[in-house]
Structures are given as C-alpha cells and as structure tokens.
Protein backbone atom coordinates (compact mmCIF):
# COMPACT_ATOMS: atom_id res chain seq x y z
CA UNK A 1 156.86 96.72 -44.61
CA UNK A 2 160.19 98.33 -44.27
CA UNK A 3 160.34 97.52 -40.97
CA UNK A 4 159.64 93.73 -41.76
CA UNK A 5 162.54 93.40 -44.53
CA UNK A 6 165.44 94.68 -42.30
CA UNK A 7 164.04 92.63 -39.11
CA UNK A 8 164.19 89.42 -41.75
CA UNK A 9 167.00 90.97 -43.87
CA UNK A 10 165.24 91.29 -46.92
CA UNK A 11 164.23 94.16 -49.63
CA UNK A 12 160.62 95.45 -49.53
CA UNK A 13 160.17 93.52 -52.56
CA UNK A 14 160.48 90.47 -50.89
CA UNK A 15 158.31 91.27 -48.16
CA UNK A 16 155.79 92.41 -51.32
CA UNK A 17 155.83 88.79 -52.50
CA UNK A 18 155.21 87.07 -49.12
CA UNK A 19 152.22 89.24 -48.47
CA UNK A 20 150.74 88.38 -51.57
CA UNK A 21 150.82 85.16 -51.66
CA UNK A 22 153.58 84.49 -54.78
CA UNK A 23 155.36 81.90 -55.37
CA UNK A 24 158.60 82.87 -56.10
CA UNK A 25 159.70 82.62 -53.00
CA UNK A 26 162.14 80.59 -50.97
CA UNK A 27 160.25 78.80 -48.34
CA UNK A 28 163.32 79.61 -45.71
CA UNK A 29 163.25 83.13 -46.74
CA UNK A 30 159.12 83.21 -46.67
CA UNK A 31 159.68 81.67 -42.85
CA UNK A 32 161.92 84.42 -41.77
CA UNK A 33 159.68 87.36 -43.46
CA UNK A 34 156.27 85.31 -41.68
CA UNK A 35 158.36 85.23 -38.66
CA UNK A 36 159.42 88.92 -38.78
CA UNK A 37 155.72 90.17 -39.54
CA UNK A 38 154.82 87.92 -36.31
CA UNK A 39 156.82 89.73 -34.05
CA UNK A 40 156.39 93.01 -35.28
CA UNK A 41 152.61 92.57 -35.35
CA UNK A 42 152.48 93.39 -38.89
CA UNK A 43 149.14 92.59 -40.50
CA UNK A 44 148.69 93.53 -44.83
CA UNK A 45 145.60 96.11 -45.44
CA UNK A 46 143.51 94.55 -47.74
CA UNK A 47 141.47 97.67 -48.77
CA UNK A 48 144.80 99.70 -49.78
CA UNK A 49 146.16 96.44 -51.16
CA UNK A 50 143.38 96.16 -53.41
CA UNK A 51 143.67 99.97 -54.69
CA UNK A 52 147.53 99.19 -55.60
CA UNK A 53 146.94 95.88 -56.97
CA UNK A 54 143.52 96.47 -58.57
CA UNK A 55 142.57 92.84 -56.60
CA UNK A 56 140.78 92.35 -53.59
CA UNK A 57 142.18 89.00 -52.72
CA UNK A 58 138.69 87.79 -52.69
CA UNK A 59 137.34 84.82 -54.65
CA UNK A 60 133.78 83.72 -54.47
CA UNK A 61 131.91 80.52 -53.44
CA UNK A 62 128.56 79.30 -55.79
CA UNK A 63 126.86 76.14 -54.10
CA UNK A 64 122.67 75.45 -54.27
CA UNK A 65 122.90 73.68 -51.15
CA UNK A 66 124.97 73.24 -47.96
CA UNK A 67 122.82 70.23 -46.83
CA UNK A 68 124.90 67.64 -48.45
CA UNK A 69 127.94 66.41 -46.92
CA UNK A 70 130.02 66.67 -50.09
CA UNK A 71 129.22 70.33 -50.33
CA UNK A 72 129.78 71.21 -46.78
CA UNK A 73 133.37 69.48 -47.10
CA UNK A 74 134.07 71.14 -50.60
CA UNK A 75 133.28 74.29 -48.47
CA UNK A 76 135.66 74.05 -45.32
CA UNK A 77 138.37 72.61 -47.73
CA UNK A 78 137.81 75.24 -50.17
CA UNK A 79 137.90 77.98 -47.26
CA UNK A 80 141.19 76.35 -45.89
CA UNK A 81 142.78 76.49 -49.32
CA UNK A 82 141.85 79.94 -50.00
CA UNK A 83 143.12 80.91 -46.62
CA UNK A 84 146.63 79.43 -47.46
CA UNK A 85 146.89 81.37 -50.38
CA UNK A 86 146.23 84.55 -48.53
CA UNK A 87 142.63 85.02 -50.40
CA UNK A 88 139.35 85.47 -48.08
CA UNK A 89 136.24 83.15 -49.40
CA UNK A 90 132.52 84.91 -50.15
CA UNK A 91 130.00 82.24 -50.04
CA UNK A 92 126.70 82.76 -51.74
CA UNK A 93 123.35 80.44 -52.67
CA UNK A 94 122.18 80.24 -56.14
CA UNK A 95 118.70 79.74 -57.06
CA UNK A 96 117.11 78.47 -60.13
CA UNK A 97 120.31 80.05 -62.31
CA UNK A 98 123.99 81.45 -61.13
CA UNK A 99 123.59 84.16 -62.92
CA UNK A 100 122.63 85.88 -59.76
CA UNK A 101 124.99 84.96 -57.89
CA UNK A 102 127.00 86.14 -60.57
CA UNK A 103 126.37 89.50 -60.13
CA UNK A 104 126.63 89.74 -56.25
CA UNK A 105 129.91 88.52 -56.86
CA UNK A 106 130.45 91.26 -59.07
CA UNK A 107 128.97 94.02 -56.85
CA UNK A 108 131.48 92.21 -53.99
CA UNK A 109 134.67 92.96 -56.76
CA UNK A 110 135.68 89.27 -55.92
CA UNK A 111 138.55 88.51 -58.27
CA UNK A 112 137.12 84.96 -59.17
CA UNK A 113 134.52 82.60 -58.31
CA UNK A 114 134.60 78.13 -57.81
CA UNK A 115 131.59 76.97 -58.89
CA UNK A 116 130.66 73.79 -56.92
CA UNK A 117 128.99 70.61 -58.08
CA UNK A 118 124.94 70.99 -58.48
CA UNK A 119 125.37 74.73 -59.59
CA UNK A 120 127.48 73.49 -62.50
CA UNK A 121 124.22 72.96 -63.73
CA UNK A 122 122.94 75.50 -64.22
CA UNK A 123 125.90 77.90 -65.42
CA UNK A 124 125.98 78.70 -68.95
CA UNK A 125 128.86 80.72 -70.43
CA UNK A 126 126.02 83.79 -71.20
CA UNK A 127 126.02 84.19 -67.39
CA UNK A 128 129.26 84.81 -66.52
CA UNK A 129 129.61 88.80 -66.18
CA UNK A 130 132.62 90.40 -68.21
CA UNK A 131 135.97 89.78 -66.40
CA UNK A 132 134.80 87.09 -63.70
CA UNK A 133 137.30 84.41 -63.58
CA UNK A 134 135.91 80.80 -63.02
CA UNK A 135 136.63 77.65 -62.06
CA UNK A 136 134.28 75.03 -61.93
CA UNK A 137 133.65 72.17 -59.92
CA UNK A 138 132.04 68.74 -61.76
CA UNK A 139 130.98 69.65 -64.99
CA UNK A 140 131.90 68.34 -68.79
CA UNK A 141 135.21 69.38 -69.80
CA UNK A 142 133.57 70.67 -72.98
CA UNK A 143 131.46 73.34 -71.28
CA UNK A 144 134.16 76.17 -71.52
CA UNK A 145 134.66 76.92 -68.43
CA UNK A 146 138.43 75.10 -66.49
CA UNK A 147 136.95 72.10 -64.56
CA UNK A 148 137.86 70.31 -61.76
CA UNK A 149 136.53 66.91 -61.07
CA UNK A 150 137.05 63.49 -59.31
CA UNK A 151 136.77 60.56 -61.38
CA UNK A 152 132.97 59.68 -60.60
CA UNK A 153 132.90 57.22 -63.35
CA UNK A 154 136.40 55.35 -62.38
CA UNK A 155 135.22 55.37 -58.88
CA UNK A 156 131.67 53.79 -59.80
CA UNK A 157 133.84 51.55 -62.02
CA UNK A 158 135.54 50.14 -59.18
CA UNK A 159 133.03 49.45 -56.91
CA UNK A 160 130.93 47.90 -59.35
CA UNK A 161 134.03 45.48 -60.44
CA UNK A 162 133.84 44.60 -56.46
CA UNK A 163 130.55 43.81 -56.31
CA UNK A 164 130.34 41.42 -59.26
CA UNK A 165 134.05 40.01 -58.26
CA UNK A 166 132.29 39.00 -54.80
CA UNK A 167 130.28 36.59 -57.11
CA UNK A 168 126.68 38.81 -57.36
CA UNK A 169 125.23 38.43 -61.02
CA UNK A 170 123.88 41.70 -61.18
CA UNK A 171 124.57 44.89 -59.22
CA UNK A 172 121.86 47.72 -59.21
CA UNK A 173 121.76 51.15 -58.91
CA UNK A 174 120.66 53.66 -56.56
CA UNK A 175 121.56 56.56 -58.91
CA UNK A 176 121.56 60.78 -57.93
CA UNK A 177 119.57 63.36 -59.46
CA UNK A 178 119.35 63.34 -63.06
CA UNK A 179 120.58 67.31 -63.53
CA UNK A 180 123.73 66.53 -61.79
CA UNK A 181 127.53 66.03 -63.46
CA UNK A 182 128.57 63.34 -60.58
CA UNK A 183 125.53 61.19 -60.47
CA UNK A 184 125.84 60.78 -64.28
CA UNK A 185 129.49 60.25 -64.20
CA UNK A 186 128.80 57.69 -61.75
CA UNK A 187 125.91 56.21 -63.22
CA UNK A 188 128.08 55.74 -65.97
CA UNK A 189 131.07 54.06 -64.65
CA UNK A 190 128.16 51.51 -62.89
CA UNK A 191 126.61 51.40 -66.37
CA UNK A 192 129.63 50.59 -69.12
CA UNK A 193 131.20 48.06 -65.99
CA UNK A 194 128.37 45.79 -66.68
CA UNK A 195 127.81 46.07 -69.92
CA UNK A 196 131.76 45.39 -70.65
CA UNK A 197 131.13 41.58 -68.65
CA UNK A 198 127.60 41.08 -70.60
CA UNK A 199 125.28 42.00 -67.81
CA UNK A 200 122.44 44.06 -68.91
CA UNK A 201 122.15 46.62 -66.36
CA UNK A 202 118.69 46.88 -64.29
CA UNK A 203 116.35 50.29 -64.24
CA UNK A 204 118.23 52.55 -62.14
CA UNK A 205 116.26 53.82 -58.72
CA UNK A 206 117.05 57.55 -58.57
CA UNK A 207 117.43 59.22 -54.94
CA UNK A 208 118.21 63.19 -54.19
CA UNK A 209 121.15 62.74 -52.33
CA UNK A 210 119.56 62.26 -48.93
CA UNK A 211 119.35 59.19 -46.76
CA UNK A 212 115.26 59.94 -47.11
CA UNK A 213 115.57 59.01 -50.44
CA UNK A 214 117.82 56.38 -49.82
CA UNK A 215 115.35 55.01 -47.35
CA UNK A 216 111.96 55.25 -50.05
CA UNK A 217 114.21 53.33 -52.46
CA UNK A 218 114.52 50.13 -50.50
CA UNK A 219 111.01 49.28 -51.38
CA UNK A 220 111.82 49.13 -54.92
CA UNK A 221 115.01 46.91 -54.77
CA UNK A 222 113.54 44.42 -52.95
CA UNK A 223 115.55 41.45 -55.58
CA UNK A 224 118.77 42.81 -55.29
CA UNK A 225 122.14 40.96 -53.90
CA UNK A 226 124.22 44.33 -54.63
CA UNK A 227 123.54 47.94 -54.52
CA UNK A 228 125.86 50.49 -56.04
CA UNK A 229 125.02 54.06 -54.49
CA UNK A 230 125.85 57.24 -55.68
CA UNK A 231 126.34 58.75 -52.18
CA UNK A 232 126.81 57.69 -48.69
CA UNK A 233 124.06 59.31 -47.31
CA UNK A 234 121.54 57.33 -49.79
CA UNK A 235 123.38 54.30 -48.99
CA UNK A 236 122.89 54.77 -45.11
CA UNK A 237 118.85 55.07 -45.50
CA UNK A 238 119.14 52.18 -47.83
CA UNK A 239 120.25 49.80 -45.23
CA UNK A 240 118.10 51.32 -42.76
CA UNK A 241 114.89 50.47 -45.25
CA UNK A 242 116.85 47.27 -46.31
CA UNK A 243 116.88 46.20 -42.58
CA UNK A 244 113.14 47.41 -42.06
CA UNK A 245 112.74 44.47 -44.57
CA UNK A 246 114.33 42.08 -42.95
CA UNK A 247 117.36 41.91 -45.27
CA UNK A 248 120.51 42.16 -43.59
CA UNK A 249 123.47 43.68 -45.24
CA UNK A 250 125.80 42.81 -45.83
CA UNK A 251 124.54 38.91 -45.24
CA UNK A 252 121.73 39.59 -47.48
CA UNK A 253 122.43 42.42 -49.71
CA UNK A 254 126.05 43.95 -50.25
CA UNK A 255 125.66 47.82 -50.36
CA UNK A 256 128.84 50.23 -51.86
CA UNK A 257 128.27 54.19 -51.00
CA UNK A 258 130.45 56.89 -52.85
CA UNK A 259 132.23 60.04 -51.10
CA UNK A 260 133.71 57.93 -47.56
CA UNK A 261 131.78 60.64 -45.54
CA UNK A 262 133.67 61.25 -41.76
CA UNK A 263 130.99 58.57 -40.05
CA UNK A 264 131.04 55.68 -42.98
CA UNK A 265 133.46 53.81 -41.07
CA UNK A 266 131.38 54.17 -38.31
CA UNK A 267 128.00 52.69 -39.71
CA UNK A 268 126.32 49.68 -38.87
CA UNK A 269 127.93 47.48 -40.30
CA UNK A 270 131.10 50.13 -41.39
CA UNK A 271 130.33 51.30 -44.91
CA UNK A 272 132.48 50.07 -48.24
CA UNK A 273 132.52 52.94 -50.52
CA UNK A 274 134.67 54.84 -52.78
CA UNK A 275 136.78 57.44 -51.38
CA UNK A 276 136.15 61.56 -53.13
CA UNK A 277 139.31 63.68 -51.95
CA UNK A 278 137.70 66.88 -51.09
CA UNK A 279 141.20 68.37 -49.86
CA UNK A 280 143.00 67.74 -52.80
CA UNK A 281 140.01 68.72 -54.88
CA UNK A 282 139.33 72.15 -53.23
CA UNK A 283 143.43 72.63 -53.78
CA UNK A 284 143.11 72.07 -57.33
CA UNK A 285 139.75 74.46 -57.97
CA UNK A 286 141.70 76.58 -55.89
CA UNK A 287 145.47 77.07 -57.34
CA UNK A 288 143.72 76.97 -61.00
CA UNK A 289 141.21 79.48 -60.13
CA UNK A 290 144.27 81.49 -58.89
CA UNK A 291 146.78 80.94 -61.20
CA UNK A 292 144.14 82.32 -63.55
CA UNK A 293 143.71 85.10 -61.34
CA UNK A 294 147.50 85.82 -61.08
CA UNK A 295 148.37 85.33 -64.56
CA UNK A 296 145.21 86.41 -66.18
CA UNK A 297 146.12 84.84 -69.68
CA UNK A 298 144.55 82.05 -71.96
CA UNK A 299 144.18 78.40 -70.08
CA UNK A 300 147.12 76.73 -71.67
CA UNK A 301 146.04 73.72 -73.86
CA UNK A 302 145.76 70.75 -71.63
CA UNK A 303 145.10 72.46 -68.49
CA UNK A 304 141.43 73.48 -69.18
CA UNK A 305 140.38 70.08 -67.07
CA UNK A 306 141.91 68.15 -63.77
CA UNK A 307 140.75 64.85 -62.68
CA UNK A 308 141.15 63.84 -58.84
CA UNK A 309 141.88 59.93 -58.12
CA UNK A 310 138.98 58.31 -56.02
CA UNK A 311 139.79 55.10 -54.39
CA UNK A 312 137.89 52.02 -53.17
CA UNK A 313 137.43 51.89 -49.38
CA UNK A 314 136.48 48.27 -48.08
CA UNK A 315 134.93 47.64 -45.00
CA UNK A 316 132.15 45.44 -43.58
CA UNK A 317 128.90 46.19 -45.83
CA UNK A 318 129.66 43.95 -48.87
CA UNK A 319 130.37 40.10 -48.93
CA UNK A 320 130.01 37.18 -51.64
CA UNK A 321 126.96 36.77 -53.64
C-alpha cells in the first residue's frame, strides 16, 4: 500500500479509502490510486482486511428460485453492483422459511444480506439472526425491514389505463401467485384503475409466473378483448394458448406483460409491457444495504423504503377494442 500512494502521490490513507470502497474520494484521485495498484499488480487481501476491519466485504443473496427471469436479472445486476462497490456476493436458496438461509449466512460472516422478491415472504423479523443487516427486495414498507421496490401497482396502473384508452370495456387479469408482494401490488394497480372509471373488475385468473401457466389460463379467458399480465413469461404462453384458439392478438385480444424481459421485443407479435429496472433496482438494494453496513446506525426517517419508476413499453401486442 505504501508503494501504491507514492506511485499515485498519495498518503496510505488514501490508498485505505480506495480499497475499501468509500466514498470520500475524488474520482481523479481514485483513478490515479486504481491506476497505480494496476501497474504495480497490487491486489487488497480480503482475509487480513476482514481481521482489521472486523468485515468481510461479503453480503449475501436470499432468492427461492432462479427460474424466473426477474430473479435471474435481480441476480447478475445485484452481483455487478456488489462488485462495484468492492463487496463479493454469496448466493443461497431458501426453502419453506429464510431463516435458514439466515444462518448459513451467518456461519459465512457475510456483513449483510438482499432479500429478493418471493423470499420476502416468508421473512419475519424473528428470523433475522442478531447483527445481520438486511435489505429487502418487494415487500410492505411496514414489515421492518428497509425495502426496495418498483412501483408494481403504478406500473399495472398504466397499462391498464392503455388498455381501456384503446377503447376495450373491460380488461382482465392474469394475476401471480397469491403469497407474492409484486403480484399483489400489481393486481392492485389493475384493480383500483377500473374501479376509479366504474368498471367492476372480472375474477382474476392466477398463473405461477411461468409461461405454462400462462398457457392453462387461456382456456379460462376465452371473452376477453384485453389481458393485463403480471409477467412476461405468463403473457408469452397466453398468446401461445390464445392463438391455439384461434384468437389472434393483438387483432383479437390485446395482451400487456410486466418486467420487458431481454426477448419481449422480440415476440410474435413484439410484446407491450411495462418496463421493471432491475439495474437501478439492484443499485438501490445495494448502496442501502451498504450504507447500512458502513454506517451501522438507525435507518434515518424516510429512508426505510425506495420506490423504482416502471414505465410503459408499447409495441405490437395491443390495439383498439
């Protein structure tokens, strides 16, 4: 470290700072120490880091699932955040509770843990072992924990507005599972959009997230003009089973999906659907998570919750009713 603050003309406190990742730094002067440690092949030791720090620059990773295409974005954008804050990422399942998880966090002396979407769940504050910092991904803002969500319901909102501005006099639902935060923020949104322009809203088909489910529903919204659904994957087996039919979308039936997965622009016809921004969300669960880490105080009133903008994507699946 000496050797990297006189090659970047710097004191070793300096150099201290860059390597771990605070802010207080001024980017030139972060370039020139990043630049120094380059050419001198310098590389931080995390194990005798952690002894003088008492952290291990390690913060954990609870998901139920990878099989969704949400959670495997949350995950690469979550790594990639991590990573540019100079923390490493532990990823581990959860079963029928986190409280598991929990504790091979714990034997792992991560110095946090994100808690992603479905898990949400199923942590209750009685689970949490004593000292683990969390941050959690989709859940109520009154469950105690600092949250980090997109806004399901304003998202659900707007696609809903769409579908009923396109002239359809009812839009139905193809809704997620019942145990999950997003699904009943978007359900929601779809819910008090019609109600607030005197529709009554019709029962709500529930799916598990998967395009199989998406698929099995088409059978039972056979009379609808407009579909609102609370994924894209659903919404890509619903116009498969939609077309099985012999109802063509969007000529037919106009179908909006929710998350604007990598291939929804790519669909048959391209998908409309509202836009999740997993980068921005993964930075947020991310820099609270740390900044909790860092400054290891109270959450400051007003900060215990962080809502990410979702946006309406049009393209070809939707047209007047």
């Amino acid at each position: 470290m000496a050797m990297v603050a006189d090659r970047a003309g710097v004191s070793g406190q300096t150099v201290s700072r860059v390597v771990n990742g605070s802010p207080r730094v001024d980017p030139a002067t972060r370039s020139r120490v990043e630049n120094a440690m380059a050419e001198l092949g310098y590389r931080p030791h995390r194990a005798a880091r952690a002894l003088r720090t008492g952290r291990t620059q390690t913060i954990g990773l609870v998901v139920t699932t990878l099989a969704t295409v949400g959670n495997s974005r949350m995950l690469q954008a979550t790594a990639e955040a991590a990573e540019e804050r100079g923390y490493a990422l532990l990823l581990v399942t959860a079963g029928d509770t986190v409280a598991g998880a929990f504790e091979q966090l714990r034997d792992q002396g991560v110095d946090g843990a994100i808690v992603l979407n479905e898990a949400s769940a199923l942590t209750r504050a009685g689970d949490r072992p004593e000292g683990l910092r969390l941050v959690v991904v989709d859940a109520p803002a009154a469950s105690g924990f600092r949250v980090v969500h997109s806004d399901h319901a304003g998202g659900a909102a707007a696609a809903t507005s769409r579908l009923l501005a396109l002239g359809h006099e009812n839009v139905w639902h193809l809704a997620g599972p019942t145990a999950s935060f997003a699904a009943a923020e978007r359900e929601r949104g779809w819910r008090e959009t019609l109600q607030a322009a005197g529709i009554a809203p019709k029962p709500v088909e529930r799916g598990d997230w998967s395009a199989e489910s998406g698929h099995a529903a088409a059978g039972s919204l056979s009379q609808a003009t407009a579909v609102f659904s609370a994924n894209d994957q659903m919404a890509l087996g619903l116009v498969r089973g939609l077309a099985e039919q012999g109802r063509a979308v969007p000529d037919q039936v106009s179908v909006i999906g929710f998350d604007d997965v990598p291939d929804a622009a790519n669909y048959r016809p391209p998908l409309t659907t509202v836009r999740q921004d997993f980068a921005a969300l993964a930075v947020a669960a991310v820099d609270a998570l740390v900044a909790e880490i860092e400054n290891a105080g109270p959450i400051p009133d007003g900060d215990a919750q962080s809502v990410i903008p979702t946006h309406l994507i049009e393209r070809n699946s939707t047209s007047r009713g």
